[in-house]
Each structure stands twice: as C-alpha cells, then as structure tokens.
N, C-alpha and C. Protein backbone atom coordinates (compact mmCIF):
# COMPACT_ATOMS: atom_id res chain seq x y z
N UNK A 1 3.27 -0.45 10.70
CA UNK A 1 2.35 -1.36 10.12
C UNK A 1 3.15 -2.30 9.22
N UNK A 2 2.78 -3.33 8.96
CA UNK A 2 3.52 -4.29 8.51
C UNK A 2 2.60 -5.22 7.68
N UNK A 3 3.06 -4.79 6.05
CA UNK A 3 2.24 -5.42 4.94
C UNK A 3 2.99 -7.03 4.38
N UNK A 4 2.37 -8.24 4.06
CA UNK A 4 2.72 -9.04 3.74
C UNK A 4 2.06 -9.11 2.56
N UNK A 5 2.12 -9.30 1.26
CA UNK A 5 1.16 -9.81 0.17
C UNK A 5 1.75 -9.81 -1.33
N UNK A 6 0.94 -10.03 -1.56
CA UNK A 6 1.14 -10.46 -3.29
C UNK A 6 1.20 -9.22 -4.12
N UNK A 7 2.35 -8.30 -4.94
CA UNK A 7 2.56 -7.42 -5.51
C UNK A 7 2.68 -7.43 -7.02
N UNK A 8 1.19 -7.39 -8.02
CA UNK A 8 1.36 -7.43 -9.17
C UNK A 8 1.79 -6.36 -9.41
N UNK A 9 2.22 -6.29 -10.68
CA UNK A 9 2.61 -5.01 -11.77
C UNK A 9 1.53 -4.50 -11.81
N UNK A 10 0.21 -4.90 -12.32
CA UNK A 10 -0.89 -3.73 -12.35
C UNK A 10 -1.69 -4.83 -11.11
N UNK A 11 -3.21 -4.72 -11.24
CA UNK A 11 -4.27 -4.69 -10.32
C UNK A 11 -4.50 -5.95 -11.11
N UNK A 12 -4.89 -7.31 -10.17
CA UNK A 12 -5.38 -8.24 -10.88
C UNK A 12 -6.76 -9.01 -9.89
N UNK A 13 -7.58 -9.03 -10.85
CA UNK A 13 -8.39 -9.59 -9.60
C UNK A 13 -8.71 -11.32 -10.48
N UNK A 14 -8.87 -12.27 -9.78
CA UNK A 14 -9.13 -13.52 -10.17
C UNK A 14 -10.15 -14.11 -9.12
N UNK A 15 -10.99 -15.46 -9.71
CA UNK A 15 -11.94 -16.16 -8.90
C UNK A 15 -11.36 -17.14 -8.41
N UNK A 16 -12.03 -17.45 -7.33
CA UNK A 16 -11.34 -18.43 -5.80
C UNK A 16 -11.63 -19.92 -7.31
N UNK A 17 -10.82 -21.07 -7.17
CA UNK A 17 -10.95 -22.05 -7.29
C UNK A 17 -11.78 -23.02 -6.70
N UNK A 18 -11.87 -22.69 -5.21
CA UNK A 18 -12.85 -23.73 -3.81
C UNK A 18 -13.84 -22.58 -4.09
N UNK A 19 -14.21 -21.31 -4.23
CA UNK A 19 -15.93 -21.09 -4.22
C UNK A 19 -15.78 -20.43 -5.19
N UNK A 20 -16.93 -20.04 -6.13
CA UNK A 20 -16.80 -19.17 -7.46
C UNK A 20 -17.62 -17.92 -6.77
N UNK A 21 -18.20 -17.95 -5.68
CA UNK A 21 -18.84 -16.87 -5.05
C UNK A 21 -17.37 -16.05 -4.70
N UNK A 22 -16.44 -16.05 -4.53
CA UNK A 22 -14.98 -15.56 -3.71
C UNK A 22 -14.18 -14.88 -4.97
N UNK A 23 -13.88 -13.60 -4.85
CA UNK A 23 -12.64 -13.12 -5.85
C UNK A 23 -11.49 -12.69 -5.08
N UNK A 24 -10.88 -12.49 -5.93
CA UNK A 24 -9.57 -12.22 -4.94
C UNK A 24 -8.73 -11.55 -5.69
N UNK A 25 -8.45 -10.59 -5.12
CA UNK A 25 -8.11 -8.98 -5.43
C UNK A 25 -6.66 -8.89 -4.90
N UNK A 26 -5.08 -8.64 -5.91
CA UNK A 26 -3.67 -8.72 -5.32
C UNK A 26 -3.78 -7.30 -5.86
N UNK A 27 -3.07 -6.11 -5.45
CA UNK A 27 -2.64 -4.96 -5.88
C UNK A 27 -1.54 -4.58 -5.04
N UNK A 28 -0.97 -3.35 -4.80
CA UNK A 28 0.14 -2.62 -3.80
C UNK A 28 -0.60 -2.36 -2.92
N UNK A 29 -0.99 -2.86 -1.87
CA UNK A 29 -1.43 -2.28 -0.23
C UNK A 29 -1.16 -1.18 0.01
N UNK A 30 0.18 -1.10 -0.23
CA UNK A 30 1.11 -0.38 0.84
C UNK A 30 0.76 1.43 -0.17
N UNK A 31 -0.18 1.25 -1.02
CA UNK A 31 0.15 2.40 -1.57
C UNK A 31 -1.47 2.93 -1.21
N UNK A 32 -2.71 2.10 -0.56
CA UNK A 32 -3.51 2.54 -0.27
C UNK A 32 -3.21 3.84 0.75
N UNK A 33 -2.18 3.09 1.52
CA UNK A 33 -1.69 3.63 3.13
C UNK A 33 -0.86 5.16 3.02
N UNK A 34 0.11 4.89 1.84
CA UNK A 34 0.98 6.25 1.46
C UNK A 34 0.89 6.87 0.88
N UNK A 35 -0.34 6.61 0.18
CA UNK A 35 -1.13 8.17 -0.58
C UNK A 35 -1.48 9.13 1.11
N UNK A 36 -1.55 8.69 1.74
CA UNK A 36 -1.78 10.17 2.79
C UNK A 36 -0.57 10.14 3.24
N UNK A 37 -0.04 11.75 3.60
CA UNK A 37 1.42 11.96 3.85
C UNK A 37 1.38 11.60 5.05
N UNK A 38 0.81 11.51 5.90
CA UNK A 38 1.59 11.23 7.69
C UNK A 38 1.86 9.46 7.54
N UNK A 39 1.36 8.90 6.71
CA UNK A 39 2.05 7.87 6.28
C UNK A 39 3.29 7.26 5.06
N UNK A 40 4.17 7.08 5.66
CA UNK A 40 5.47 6.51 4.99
C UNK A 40 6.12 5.17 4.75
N UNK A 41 6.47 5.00 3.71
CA UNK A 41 7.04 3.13 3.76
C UNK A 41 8.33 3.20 3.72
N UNK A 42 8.89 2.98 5.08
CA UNK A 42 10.22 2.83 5.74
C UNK A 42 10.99 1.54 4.87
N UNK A 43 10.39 0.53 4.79
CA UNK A 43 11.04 -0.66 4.47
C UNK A 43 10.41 -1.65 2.93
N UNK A 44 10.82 -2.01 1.96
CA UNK A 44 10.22 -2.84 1.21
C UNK A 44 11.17 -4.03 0.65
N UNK A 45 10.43 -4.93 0.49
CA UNK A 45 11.23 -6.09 0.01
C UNK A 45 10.28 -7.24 -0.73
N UNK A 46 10.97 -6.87 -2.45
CA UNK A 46 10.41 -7.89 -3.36
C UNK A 46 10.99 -9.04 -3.22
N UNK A 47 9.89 -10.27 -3.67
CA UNK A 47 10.32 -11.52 -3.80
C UNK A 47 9.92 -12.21 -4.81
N UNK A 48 9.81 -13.51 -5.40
CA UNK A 48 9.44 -14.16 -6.29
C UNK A 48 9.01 -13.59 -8.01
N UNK A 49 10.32 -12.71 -8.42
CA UNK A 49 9.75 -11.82 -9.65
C UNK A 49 9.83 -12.31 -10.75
N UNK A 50 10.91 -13.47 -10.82
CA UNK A 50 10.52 -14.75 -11.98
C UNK A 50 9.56 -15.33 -12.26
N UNK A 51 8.52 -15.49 -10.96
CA UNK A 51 7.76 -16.42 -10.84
C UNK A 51 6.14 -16.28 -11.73
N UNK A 52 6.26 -14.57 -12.05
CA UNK A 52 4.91 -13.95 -12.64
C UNK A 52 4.64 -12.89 -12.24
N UNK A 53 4.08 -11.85 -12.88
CA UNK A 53 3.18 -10.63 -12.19
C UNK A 53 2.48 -11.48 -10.82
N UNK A 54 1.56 -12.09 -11.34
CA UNK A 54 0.59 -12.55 -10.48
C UNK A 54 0.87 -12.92 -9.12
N UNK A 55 2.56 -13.19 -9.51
CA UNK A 55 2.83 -13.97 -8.28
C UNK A 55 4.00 -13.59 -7.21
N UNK A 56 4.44 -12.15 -7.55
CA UNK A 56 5.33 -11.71 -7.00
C UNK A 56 4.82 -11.26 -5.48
N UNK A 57 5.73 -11.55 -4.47
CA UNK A 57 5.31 -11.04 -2.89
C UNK A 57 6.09 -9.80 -2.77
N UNK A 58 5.37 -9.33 -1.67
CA UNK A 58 6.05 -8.06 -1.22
C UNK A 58 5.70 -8.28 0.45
N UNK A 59 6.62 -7.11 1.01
CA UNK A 59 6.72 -7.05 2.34
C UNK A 59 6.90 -5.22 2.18
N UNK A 60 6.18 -5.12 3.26
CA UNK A 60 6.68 -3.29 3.19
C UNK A 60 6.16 -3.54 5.01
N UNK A 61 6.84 -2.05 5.29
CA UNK A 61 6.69 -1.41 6.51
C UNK A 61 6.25 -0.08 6.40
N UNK A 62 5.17 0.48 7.26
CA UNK A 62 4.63 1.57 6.90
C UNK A 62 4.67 2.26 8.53
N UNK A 63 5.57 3.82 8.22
CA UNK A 63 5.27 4.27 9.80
C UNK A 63 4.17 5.42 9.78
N UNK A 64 3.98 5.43 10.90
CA UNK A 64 2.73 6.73 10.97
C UNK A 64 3.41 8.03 11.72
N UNK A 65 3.48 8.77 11.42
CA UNK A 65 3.91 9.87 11.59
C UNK A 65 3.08 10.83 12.00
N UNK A 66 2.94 11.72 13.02
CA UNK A 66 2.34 12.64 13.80
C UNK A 66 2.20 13.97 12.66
N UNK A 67 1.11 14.42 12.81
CA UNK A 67 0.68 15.53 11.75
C UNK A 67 1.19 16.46 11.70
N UNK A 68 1.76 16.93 12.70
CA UNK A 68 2.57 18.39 12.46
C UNK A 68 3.67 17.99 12.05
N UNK A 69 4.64 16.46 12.18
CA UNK A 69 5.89 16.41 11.35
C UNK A 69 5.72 16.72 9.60
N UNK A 70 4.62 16.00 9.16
CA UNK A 70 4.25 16.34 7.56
C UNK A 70 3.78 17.23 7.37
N UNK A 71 3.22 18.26 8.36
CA UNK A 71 2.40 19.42 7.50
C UNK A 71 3.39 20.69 8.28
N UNK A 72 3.28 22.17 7.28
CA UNK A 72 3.42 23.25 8.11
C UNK A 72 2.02 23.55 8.85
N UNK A 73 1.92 23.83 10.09
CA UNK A 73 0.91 24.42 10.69
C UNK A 73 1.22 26.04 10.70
N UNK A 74 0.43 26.95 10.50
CA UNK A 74 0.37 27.79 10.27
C UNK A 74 -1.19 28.31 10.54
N UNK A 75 -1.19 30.02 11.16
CA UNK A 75 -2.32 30.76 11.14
C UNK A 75 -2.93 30.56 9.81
N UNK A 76 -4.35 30.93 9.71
CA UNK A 76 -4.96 30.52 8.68
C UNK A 76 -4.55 32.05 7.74
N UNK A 77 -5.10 32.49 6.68
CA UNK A 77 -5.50 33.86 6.21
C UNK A 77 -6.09 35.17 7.12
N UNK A 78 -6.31 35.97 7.25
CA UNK A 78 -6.90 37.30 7.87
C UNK A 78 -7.72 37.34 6.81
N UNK A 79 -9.06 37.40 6.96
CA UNK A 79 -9.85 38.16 5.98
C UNK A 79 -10.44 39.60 6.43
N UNK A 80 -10.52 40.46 5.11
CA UNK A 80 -10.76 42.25 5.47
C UNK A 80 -12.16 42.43 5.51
C-alpha cells in the first residue's frame, strides 16, 4: 500500500478555504494501518520539515503480511 500525504506532528484539522462546509483532516495514515500487526511500514520518507507542522509530507509503504507470519497459531487451552 502506498501512502502519500501531509504528516503533522500532532492531528490538525482546518476548514477548506473554497467551501466552509469542507474540513480537512492531516494526521499519520500510515499509523491507522500499523496499529494491526499483519500490517508493516517497509518504507518512509519525510519531506518539507522547515516548511511547518502543518505542512510536512510523508510517503510510507505499508506491506500486508499473511496471519500466521505475525501470530503464533497454536491449539487453544483444554478445559477439565
């Protein structure tokens, strides 16, 4: 998977300029995706970090990984 976007320091949300009905929400994507383990971010690359929180880009790569590579599978418990 392949993230392109805007990477603030914290969570910023701001209103569209062309409609005031429109907000627009920059955070880490890529961390919606890698909070679950069969997903991983292989690749990242900051850009523009002079430019502002607001305004820094990011690029990440996210692979998906098959469930038995991240988990032990294992028999469950025996109950008596």
């Amino acid at each position: 998977m392949f993230i392109q976007d805007f990477l603030p320091n914290r969570s910023v949300t701001s209103q569209s300029r062309h409609d005031d009905e429109i907000y627009i929400f920059k955070d880490d994507y890529a961390k919606f995706f890698t909070s679950f383990p069969w997903f991983k971010e292989v690749y990242r690359e900051v850009s523009l970090i002079n430019d502002g929180e607001d305004q820094q880009r990011n690029i990440s790569i996210i692979k998906k990984y098959n469930i038995g590579d991240v988990y032990l599978l294992k028999a469950g418990a025996l109950e008596k």
